[in-house]
PDB file of N, CA and C in Angstrom:
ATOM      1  N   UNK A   1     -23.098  55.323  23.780  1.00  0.00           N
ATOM      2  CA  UNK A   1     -23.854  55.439  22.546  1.00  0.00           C
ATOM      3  C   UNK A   1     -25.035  56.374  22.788  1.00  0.00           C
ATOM      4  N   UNK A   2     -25.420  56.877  21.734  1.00  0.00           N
ATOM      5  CA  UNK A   2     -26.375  57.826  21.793  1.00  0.00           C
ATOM      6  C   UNK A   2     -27.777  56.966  21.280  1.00  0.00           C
ATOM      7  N   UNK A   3     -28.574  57.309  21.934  1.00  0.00           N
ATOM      8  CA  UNK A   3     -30.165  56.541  21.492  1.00  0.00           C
ATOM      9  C   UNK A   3     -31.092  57.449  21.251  1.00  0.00           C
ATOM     10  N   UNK A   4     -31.466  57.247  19.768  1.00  0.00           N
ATOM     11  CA  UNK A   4     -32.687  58.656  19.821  1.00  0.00           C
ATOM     12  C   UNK A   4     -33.874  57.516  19.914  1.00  0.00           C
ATOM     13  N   UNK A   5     -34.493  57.990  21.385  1.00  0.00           N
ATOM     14  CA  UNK A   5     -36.140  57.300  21.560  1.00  0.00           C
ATOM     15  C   UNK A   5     -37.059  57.561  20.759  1.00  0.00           C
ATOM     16  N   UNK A   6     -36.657  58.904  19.904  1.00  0.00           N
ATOM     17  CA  UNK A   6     -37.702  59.680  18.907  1.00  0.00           C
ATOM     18  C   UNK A   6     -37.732  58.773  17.715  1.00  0.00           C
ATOM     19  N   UNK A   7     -37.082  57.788  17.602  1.00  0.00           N
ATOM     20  CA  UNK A   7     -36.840  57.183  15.880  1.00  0.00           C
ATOM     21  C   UNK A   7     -38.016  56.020  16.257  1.00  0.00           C
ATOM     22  N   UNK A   8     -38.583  55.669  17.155  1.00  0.00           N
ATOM     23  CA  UNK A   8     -39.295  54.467  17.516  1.00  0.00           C
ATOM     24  C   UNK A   8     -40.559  55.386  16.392  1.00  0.00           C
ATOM     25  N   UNK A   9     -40.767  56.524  16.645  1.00  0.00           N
ATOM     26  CA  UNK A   9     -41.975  57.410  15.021  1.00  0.00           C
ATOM     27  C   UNK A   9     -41.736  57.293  14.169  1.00  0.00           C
ATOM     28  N   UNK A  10     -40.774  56.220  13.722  1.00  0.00           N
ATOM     29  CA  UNK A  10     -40.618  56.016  11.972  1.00  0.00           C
ATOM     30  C   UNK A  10     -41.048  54.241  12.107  1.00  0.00           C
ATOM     31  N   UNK A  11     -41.321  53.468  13.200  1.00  0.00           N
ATOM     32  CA  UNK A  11     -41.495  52.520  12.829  1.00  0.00           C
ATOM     33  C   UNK A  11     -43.321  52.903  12.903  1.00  0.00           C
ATOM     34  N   UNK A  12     -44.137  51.710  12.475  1.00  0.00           N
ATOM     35  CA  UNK A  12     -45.282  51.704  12.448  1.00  0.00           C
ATOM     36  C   UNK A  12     -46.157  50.568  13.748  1.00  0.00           C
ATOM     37  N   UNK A  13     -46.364  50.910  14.321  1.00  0.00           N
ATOM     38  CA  UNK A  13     -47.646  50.306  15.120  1.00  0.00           C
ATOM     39  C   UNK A  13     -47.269  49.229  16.143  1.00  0.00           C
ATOM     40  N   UNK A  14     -47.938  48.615  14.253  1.00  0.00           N
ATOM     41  CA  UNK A  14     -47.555  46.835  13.823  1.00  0.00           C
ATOM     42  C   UNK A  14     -45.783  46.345  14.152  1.00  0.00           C
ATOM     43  N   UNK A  15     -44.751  47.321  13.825  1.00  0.00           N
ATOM     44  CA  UNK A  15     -43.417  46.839  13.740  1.00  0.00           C
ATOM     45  C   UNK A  15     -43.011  47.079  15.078  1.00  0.00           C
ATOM     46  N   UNK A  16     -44.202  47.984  15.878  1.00  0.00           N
ATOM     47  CA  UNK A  16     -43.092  47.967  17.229  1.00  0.00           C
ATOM     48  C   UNK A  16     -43.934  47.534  18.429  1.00  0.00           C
ATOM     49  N   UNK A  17     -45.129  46.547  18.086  1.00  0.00           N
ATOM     50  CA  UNK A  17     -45.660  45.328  18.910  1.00  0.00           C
ATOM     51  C   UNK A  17     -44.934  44.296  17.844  1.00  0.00           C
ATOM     52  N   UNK A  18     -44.528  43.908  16.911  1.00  0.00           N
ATOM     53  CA  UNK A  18     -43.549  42.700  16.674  1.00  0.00           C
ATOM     54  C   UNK A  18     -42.108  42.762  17.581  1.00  0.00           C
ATOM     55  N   UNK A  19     -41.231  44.141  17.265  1.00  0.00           N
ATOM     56  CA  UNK A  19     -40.165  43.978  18.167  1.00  0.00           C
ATOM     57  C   UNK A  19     -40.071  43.742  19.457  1.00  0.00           C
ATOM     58  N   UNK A  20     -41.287  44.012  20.151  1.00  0.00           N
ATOM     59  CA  UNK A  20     -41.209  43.720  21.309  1.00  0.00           C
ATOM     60  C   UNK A  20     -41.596  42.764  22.248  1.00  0.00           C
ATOM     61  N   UNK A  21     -42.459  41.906  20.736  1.00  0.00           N
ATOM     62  CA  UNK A  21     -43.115  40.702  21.325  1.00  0.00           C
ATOM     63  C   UNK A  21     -41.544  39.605  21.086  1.00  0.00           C
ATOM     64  N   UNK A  22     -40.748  40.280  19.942  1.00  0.00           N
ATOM     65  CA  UNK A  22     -39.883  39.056  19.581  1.00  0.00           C
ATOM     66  C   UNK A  22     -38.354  38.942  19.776  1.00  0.00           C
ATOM     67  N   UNK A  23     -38.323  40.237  19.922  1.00  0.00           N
ATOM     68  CA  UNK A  23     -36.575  40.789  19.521  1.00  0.00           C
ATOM     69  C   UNK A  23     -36.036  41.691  21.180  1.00  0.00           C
ATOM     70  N   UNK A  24     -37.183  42.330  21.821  1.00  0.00           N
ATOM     71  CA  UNK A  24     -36.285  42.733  22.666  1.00  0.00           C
ATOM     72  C   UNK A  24     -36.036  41.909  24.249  1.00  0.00           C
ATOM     73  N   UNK A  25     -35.479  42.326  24.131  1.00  0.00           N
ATOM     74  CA  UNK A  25     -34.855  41.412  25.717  1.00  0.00           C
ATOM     75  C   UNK A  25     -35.249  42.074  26.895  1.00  0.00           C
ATOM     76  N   UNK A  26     -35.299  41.572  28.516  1.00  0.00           N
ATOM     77  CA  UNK A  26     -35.696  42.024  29.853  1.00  0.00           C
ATOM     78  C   UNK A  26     -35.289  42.975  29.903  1.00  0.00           C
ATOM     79  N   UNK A  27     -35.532  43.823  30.232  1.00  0.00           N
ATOM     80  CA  UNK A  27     -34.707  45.428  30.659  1.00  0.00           C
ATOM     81  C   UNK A  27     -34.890  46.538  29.658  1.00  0.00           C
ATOM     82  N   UNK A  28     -34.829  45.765  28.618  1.00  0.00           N
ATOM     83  CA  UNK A  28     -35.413  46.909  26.971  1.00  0.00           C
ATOM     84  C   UNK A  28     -37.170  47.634  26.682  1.00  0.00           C
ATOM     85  N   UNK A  29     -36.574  48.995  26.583  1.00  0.00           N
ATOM     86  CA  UNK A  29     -37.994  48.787  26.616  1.00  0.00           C
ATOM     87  C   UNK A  29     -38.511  49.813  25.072  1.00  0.00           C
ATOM     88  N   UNK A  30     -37.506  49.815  24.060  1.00  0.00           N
ATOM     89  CA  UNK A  30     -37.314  49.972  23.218  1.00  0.00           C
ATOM     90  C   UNK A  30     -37.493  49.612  22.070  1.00  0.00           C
ATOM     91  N   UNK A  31     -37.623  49.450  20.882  1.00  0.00           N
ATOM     92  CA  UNK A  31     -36.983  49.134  19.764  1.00  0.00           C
ATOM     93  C   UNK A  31     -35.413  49.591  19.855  1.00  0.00           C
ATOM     94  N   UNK A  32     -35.156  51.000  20.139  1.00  0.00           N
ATOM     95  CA  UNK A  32     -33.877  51.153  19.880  1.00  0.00           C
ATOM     96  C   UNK A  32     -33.012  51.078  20.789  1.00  0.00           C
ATOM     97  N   UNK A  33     -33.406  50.583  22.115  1.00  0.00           N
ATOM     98  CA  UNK A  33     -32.297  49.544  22.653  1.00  0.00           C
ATOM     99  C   UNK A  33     -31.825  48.359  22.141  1.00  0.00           C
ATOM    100  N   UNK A  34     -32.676  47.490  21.264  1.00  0.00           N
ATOM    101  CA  UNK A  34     -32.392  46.244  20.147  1.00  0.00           C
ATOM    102  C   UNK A  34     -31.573  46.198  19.773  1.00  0.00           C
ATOM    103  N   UNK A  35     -31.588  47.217  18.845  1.00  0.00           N
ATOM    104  CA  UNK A  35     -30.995  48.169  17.799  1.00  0.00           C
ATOM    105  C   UNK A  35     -29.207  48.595  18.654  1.00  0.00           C
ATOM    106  N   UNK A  36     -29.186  49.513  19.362  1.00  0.00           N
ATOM    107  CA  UNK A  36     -28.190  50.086  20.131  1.00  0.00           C
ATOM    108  C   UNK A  36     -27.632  48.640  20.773  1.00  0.00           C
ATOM    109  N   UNK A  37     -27.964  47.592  21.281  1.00  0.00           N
ATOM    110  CA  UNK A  37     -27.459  46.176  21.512  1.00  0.00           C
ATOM    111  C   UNK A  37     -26.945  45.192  20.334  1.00  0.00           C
ATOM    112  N   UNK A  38     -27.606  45.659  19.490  1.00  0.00           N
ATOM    113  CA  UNK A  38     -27.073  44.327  18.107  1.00  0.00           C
ATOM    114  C   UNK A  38     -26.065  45.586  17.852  1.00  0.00           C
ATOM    115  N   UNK A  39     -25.831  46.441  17.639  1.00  0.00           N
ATOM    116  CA  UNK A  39     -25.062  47.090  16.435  1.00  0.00           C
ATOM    117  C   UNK A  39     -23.794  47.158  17.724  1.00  0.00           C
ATOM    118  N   UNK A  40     -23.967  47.466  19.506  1.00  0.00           N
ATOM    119  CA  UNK A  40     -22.194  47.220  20.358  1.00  0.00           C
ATOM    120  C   UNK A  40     -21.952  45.746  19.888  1.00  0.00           C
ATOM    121  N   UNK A  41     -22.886  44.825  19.786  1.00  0.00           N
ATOM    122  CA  UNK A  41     -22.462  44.009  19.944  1.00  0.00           C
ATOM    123  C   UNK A  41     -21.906  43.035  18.280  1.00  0.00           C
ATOM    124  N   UNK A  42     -22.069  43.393  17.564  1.00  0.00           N
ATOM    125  CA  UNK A  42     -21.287  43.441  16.129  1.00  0.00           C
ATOM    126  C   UNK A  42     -20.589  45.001  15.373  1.00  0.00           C
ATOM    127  N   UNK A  43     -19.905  45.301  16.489  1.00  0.00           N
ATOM    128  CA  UNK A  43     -19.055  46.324  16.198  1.00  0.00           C
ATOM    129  C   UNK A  43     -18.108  46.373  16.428  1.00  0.00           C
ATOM    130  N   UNK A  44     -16.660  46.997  15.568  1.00  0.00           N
ATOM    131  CA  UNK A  44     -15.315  47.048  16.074  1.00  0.00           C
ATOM    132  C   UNK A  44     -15.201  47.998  17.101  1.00  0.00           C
ATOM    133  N   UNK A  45     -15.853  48.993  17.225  1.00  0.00           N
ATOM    134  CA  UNK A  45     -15.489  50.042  17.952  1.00  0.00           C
ATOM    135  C   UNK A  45     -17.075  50.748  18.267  1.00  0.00           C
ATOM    136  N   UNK A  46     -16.643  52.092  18.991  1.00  0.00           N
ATOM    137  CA  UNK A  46     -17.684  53.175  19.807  1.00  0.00           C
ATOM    138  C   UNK A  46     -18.124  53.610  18.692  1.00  0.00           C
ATOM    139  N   UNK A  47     -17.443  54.100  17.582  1.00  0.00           N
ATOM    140  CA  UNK A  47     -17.641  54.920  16.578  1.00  0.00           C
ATOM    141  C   UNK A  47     -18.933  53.953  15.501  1.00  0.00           C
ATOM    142  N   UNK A  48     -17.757  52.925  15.408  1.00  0.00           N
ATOM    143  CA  UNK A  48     -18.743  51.787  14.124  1.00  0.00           C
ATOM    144  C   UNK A  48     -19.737  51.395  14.845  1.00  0.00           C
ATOM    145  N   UNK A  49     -20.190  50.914  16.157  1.00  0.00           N
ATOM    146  CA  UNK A  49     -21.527  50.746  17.041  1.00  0.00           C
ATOM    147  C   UNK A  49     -22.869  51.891  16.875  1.00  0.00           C
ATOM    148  N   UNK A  50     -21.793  53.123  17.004  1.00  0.00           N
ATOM    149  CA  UNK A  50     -22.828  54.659  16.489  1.00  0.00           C
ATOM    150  C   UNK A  50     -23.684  54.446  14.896  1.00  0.00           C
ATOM    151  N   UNK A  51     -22.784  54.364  13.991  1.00  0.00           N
ATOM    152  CA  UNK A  51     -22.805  54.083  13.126  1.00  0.00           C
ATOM    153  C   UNK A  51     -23.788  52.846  12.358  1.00  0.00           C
ATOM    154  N   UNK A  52     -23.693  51.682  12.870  1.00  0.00           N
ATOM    155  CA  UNK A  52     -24.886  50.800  12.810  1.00  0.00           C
ATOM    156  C   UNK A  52     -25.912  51.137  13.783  1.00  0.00           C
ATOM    157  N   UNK A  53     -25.887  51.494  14.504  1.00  0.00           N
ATOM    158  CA  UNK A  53     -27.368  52.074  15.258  1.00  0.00           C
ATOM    159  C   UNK A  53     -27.614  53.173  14.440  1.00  0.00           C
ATOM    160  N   UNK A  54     -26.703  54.359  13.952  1.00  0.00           N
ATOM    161  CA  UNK A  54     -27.968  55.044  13.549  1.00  0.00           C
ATOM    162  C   UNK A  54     -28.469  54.410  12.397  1.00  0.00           C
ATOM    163  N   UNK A  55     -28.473  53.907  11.509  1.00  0.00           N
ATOM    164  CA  UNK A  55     -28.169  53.164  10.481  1.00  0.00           C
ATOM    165  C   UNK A  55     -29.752  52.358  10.608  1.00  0.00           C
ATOM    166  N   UNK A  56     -29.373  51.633  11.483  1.00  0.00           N
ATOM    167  CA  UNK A  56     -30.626  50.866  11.488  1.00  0.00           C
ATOM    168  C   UNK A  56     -32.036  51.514  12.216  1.00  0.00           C
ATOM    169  N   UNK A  57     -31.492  52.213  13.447  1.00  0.00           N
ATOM    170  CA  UNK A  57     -33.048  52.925  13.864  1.00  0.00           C
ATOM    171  C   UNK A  57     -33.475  54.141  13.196  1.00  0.00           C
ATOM    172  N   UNK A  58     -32.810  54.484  11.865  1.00  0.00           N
ATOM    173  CA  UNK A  58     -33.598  55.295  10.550  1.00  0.00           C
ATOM    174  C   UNK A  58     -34.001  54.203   9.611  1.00  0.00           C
ATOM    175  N   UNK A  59     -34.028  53.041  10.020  1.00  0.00           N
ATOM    176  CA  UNK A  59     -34.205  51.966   8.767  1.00  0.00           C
ATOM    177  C   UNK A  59     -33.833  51.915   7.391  1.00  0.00           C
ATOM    178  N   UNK A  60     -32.728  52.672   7.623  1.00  0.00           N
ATOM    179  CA  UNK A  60     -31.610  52.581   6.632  1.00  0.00           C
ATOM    180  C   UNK A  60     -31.161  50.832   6.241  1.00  0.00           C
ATOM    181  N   UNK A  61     -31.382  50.372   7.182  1.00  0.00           N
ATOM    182  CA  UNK A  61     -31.239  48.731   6.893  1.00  0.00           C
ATOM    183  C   UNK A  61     -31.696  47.894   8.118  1.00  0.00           C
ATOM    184  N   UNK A  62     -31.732  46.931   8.210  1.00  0.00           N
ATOM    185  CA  UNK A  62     -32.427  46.080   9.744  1.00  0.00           C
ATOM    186  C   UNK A  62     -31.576  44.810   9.584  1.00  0.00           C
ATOM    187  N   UNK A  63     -31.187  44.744  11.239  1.00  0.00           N
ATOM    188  CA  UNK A  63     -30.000  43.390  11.342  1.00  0.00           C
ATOM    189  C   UNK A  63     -31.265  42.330  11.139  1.00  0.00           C
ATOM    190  N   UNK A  64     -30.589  40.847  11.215  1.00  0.00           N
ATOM    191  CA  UNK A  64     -30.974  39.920  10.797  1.00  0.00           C
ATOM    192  C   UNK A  64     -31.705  39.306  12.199  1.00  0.00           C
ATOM    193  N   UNK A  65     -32.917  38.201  11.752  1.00  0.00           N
ATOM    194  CA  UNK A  65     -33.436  38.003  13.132  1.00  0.00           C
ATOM    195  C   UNK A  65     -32.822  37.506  14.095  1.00  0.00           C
ATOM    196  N   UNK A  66     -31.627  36.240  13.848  1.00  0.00           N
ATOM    197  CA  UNK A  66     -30.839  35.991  14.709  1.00  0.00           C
ATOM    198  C   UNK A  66     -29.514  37.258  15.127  1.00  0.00           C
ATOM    199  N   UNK A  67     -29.620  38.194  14.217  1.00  0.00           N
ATOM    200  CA  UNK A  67     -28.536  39.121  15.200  1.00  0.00           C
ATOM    201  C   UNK A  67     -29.278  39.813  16.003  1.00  0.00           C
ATOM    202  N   UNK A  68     -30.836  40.321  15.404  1.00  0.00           N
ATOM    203  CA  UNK A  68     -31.229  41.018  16.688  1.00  0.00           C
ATOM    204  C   UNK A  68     -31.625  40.691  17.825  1.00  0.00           C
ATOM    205  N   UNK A  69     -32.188  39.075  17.488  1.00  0.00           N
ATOM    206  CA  UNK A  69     -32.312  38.391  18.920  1.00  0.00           C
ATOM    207  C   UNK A  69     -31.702  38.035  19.897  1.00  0.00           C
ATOM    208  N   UNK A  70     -29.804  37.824  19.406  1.00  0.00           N
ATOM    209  CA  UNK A  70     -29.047  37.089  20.078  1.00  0.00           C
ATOM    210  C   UNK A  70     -27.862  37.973  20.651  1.00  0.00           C
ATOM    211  N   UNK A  71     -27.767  39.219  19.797  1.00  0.00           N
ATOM    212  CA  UNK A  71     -26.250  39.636  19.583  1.00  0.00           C
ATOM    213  C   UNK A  71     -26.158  40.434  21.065  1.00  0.00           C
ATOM    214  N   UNK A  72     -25.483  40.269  21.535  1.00  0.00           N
ATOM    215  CA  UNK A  72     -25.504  41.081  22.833  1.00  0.00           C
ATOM    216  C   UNK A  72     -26.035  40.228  24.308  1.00  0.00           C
ATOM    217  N   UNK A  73     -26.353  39.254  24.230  1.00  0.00           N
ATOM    218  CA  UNK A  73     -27.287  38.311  24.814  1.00  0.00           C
ATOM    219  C   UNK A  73     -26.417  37.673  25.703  1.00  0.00           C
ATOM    220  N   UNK A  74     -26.498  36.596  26.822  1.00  0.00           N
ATOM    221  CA  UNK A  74     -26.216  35.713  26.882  1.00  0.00           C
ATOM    222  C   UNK A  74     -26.195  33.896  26.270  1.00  0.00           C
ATOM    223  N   UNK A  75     -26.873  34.200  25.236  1.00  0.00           N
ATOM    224  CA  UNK A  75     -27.798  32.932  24.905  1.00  0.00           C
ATOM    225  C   UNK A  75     -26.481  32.566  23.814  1.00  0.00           C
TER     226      UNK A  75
END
């Protein structure tokens, strides 16, 4: 998957000390690793994974708190 680090400049401030206090996981050091993790991990394929990531890190739409917290996870 492709990750643009540059899209973390469309969130604001405030939204990307929330994601990171709440949503991202050990090793992330992103918003759009979150993002690039919820969308492999509710995807049929490479293509549809692309597709909800870019999707969401243009904030075209935002997964839900339990998908972004969990989806991809062990938990």
């Amino acid at each position: 998957m492709k990750i643009d680090y540059n899209r973390d400049n469309y969130l604001s401030e405030f939204s990307i000390k929330t994601l990171q206090d709440r949503y991202l996981l050990e090793g992330e050091k992103s918003p759009q690793d979150a993002f690039a993790r919820a969308a492999t991990a509710f995807s049929d394929d490479e293509a549809h994974a692309q597709r909800l990531y870019d999707y969401a890190s243009k904030l075209w739409f935002m997964f839900s708190t339990p998908v972004l917290s969990n989806g991809g996870s062990k938990r």
